[in-house]
Protein backbone atom coordinates (compact mmCIF):
# COMPACT_ATOMS: atom_id res chain seq x y z
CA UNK A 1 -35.99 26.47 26.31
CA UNK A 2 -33.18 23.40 26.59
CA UNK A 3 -30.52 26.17 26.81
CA UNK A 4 -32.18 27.73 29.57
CA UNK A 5 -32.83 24.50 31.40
CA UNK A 6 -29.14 23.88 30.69
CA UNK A 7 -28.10 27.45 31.88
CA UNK A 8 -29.83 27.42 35.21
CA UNK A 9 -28.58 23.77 35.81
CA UNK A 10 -25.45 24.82 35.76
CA UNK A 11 -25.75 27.87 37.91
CA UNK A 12 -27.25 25.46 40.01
CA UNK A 13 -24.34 23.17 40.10
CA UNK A 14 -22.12 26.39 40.52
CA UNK A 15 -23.87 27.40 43.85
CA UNK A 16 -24.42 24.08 45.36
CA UNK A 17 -20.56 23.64 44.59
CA UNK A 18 -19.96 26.29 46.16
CA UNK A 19 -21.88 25.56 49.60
CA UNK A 20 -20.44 22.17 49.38
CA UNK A 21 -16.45 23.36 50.50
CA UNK A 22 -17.63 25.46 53.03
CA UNK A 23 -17.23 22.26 55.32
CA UNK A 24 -14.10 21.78 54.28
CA UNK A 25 -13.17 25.37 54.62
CA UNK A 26 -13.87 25.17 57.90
CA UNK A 27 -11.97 22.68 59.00
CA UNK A 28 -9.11 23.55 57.32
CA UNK A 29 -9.53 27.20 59.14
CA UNK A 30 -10.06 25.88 61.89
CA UNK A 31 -6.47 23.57 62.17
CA UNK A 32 -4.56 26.95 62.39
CA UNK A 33 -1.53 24.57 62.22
CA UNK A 34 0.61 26.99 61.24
CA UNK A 35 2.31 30.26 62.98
CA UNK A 36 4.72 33.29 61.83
CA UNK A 37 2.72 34.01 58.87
CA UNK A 38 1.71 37.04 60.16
CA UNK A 39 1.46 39.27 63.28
CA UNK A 40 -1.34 40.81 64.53
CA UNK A 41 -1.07 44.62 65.16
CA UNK A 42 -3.06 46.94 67.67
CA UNK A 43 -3.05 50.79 67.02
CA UNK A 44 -2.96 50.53 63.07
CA UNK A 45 0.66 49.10 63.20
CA UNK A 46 2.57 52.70 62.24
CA UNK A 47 5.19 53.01 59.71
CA UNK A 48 5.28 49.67 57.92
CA UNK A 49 8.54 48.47 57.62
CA UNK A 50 10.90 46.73 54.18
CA UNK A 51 9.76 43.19 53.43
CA UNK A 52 6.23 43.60 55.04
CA UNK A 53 2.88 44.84 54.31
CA UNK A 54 0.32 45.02 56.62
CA UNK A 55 -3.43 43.99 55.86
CA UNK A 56 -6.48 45.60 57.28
CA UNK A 57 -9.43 43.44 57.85
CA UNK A 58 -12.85 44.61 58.86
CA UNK A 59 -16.41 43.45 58.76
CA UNK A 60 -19.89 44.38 59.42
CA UNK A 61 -22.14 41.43 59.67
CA UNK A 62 -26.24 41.82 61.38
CA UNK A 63 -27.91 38.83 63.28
CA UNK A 64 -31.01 38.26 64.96
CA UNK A 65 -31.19 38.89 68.74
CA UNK A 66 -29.64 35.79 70.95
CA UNK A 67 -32.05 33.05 72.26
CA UNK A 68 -34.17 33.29 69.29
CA UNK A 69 -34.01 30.11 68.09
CA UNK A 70 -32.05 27.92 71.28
CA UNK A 71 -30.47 28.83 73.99
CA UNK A 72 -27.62 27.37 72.14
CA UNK A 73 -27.20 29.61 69.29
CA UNK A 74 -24.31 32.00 69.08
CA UNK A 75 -26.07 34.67 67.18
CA UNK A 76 -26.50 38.15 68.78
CA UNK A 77 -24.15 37.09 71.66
CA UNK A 78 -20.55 37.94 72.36
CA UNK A 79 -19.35 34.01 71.66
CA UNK A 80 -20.64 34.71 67.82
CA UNK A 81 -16.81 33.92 66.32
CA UNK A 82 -15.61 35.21 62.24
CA UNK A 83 -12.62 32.97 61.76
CA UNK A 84 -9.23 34.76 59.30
CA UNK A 85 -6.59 32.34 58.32
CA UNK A 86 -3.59 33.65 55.95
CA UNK A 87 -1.92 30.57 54.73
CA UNK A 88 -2.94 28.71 57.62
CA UNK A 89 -2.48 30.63 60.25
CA UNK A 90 -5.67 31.51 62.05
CA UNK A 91 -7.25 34.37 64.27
CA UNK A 92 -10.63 33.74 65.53
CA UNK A 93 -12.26 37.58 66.29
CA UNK A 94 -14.61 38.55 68.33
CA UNK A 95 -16.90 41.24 67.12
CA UNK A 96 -17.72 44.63 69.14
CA UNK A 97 -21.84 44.15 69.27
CA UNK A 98 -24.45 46.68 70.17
CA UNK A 99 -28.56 45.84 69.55
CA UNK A 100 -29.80 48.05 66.71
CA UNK A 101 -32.92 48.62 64.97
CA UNK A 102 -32.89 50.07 61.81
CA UNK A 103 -35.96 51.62 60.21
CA UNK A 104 -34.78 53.37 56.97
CA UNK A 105 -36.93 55.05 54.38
CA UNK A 106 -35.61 52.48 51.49
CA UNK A 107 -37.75 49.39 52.63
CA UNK A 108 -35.30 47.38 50.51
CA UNK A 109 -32.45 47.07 53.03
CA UNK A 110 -32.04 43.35 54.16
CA UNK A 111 -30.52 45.13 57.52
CA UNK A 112 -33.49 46.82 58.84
CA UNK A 113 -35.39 45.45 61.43
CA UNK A 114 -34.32 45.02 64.82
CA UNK A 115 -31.03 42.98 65.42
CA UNK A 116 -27.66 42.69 66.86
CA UNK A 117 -24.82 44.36 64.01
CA UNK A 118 -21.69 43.26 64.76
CA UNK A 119 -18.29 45.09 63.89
CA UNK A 120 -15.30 43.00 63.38
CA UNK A 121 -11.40 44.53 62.49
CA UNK A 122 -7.91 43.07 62.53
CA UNK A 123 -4.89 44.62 61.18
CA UNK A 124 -2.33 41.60 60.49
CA UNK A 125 1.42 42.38 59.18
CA UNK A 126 3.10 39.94 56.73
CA UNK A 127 5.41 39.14 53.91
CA UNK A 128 4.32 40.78 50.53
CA UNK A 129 3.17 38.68 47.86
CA UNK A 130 0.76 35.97 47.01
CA UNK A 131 -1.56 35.31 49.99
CA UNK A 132 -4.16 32.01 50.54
CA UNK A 133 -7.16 34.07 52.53
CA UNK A 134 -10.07 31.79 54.10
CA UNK A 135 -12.74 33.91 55.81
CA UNK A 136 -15.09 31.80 58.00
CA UNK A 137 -18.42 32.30 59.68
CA UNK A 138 -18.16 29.05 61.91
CA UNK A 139 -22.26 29.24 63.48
CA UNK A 140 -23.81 30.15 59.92
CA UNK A 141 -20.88 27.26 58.40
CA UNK A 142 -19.99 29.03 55.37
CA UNK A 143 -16.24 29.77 54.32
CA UNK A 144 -15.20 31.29 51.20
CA UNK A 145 -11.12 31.25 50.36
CA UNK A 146 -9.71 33.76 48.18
CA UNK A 147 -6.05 34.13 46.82
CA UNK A 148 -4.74 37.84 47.36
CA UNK A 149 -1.67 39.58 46.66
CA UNK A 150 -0.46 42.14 49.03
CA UNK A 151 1.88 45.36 48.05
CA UNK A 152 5.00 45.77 49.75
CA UNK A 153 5.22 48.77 52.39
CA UNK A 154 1.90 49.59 51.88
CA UNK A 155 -2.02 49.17 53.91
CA UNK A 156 -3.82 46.53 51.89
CA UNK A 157 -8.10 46.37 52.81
CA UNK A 158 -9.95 42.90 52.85
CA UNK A 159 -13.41 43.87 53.73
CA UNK A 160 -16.77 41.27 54.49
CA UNK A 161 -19.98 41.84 52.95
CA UNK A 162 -22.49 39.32 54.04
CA UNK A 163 -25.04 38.06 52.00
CA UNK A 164 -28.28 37.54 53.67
CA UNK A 165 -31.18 34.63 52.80
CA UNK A 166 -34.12 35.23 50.64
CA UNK A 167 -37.25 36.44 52.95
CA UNK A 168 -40.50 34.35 51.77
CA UNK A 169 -43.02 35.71 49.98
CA UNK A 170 -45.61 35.20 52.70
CA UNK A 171 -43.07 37.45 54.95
CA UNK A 172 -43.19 40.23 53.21
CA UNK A 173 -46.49 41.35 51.73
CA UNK A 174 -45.51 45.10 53.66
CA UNK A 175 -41.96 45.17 52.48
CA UNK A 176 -40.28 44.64 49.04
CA UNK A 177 -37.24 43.53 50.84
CA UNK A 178 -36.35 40.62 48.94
CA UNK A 179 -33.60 39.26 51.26
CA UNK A 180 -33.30 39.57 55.25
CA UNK A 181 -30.84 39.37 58.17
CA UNK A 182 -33.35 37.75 59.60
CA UNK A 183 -33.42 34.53 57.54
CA UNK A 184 -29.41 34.21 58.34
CA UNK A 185 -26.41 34.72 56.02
CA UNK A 186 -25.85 32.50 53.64
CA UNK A 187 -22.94 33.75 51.43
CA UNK A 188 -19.84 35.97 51.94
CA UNK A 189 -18.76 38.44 49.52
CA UNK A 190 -14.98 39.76 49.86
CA UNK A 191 -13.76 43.39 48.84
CA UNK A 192 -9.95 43.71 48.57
CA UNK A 193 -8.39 47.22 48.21
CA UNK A 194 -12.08 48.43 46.69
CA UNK A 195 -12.39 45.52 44.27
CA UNK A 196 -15.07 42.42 44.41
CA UNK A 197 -12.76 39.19 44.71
C-alpha cells in the first residue's frame, strides 16, 4: 500500500511539474527574440535545397463554440492563436476554423459533440540538426518544449495531438466518453516523423 501511495505521489509530482513550466513556456515563446532560424514556406517549399531541411507542422485541435463562457474568450473564434518557436524564433498561426458537430457511432470520442475544429499547418525551412521546439496554446496556457533533430534535404513532420479534460461523472451518465473537448485541453502531445516525443 506505501509503494502505491509513493507511486501515485510521484506521478503526481510529475504532472503538476509539468503544468508548472507551461508559464514559463509561454513567455519564453512568446519573446520571439530571435530571427533567421528559419523561413516560413507557402506551397510546400519544392525541392529542398543542401544545408536545409524543411519541417512540416500541422495540427488539429476542437473547442467549444465562441461566447460560451465570456465574450472575452478566444475559443471557437478566428483570434484563437497556437504559438511555434524553433530556437526562439516564433510564428504565431492562425487556424482555418469551420463549426462541426460530430456524432460518431464510437461514443468514446472526446471530439464529438458540437464545436469549432480548428486546422493549423506551417511548413518552416532550416538548418539540419538539433532543434529546441516549444509548441504553445496561449488561451488554454499550456506549452510543452521538445528537442528534435531534423534530416538534411529531407520533409521532417511535427504533428499536435491535443489532450482534452476529464468529463465528470455527473456529465456523462449517456456517454462513456471519459474525456471531452468540451471541458478544454489540458495537455499537448507531439508526433515527430510518426513517433510520440
Amino acid at each position: 500500500m506505501k509503494k502505491l501511495n509513493l507511486l501515485v505521489f510521484i506521478l503526481t509530482l510529475t504532472v503538476l511539474g509539468g503544468c508548472a513550466k507551461s508559464p514559463a513556456l509561454l513567455k519564453e515563446s512568446s519573446a520571439g527574440l530571435r530571427s533567421g532560424v528559419f523561413e516560413e514556406l507557402s506551397n510546400g517549399g519544392g525541392k529542398i535545397p543542401e544545408g536545409f531541411a524543411d519541417l512540416r507542422f500541422t495540427a488539429t485541435v476542437k473547442t467549444h463554440k465562441p461566447g460560451l463562457f465570456s465574450a472575452k474568450d478566444l475559443h471557437g473564434t478566428a483570434d484563437y492563436p497556437l504559438q511555434l518557436d524553433v530556437d526562439g524564433q516564433t510564428v504565431v498561426l492562425r487556424g482555418a476554423l469551420a463549426e462541426e458537430n460530430l456524432n460518431p457511432l464510437d461514443q468514446e470520442d472526446p471530439e464529438a459533440g458540437e464545436g469549432i475544429r480548428y486546422q493549423f499547418s506551417k511548413t518552416l525551412r532550416l538548418k539540419p540538426g538539433k532543434h529546441s521546439v516549444i509548441v504553445a496554446l496561449p488561451a488554454d496556457k499550456i506549452a510543452v518544449e521538445k528537442e528534435i533533430t531534423l534530416v538534411e534535404k529531407e520533409l521532417n513532420s511535427l504533428a499536435l495531438e491535443p489532450i482534452y479534460g476529464r468529463v465528470s461523472e455527473k456529465k456523462r451518465p449517456s456517454s462513456n466518453r471519459v474525456t471531452g473537448f468540451e471541458e478544454g485541453i489540458t495537455g499537448i502531445r507531439l508526433t515527430f516523423n510518426g513517433r510520440s516525443i
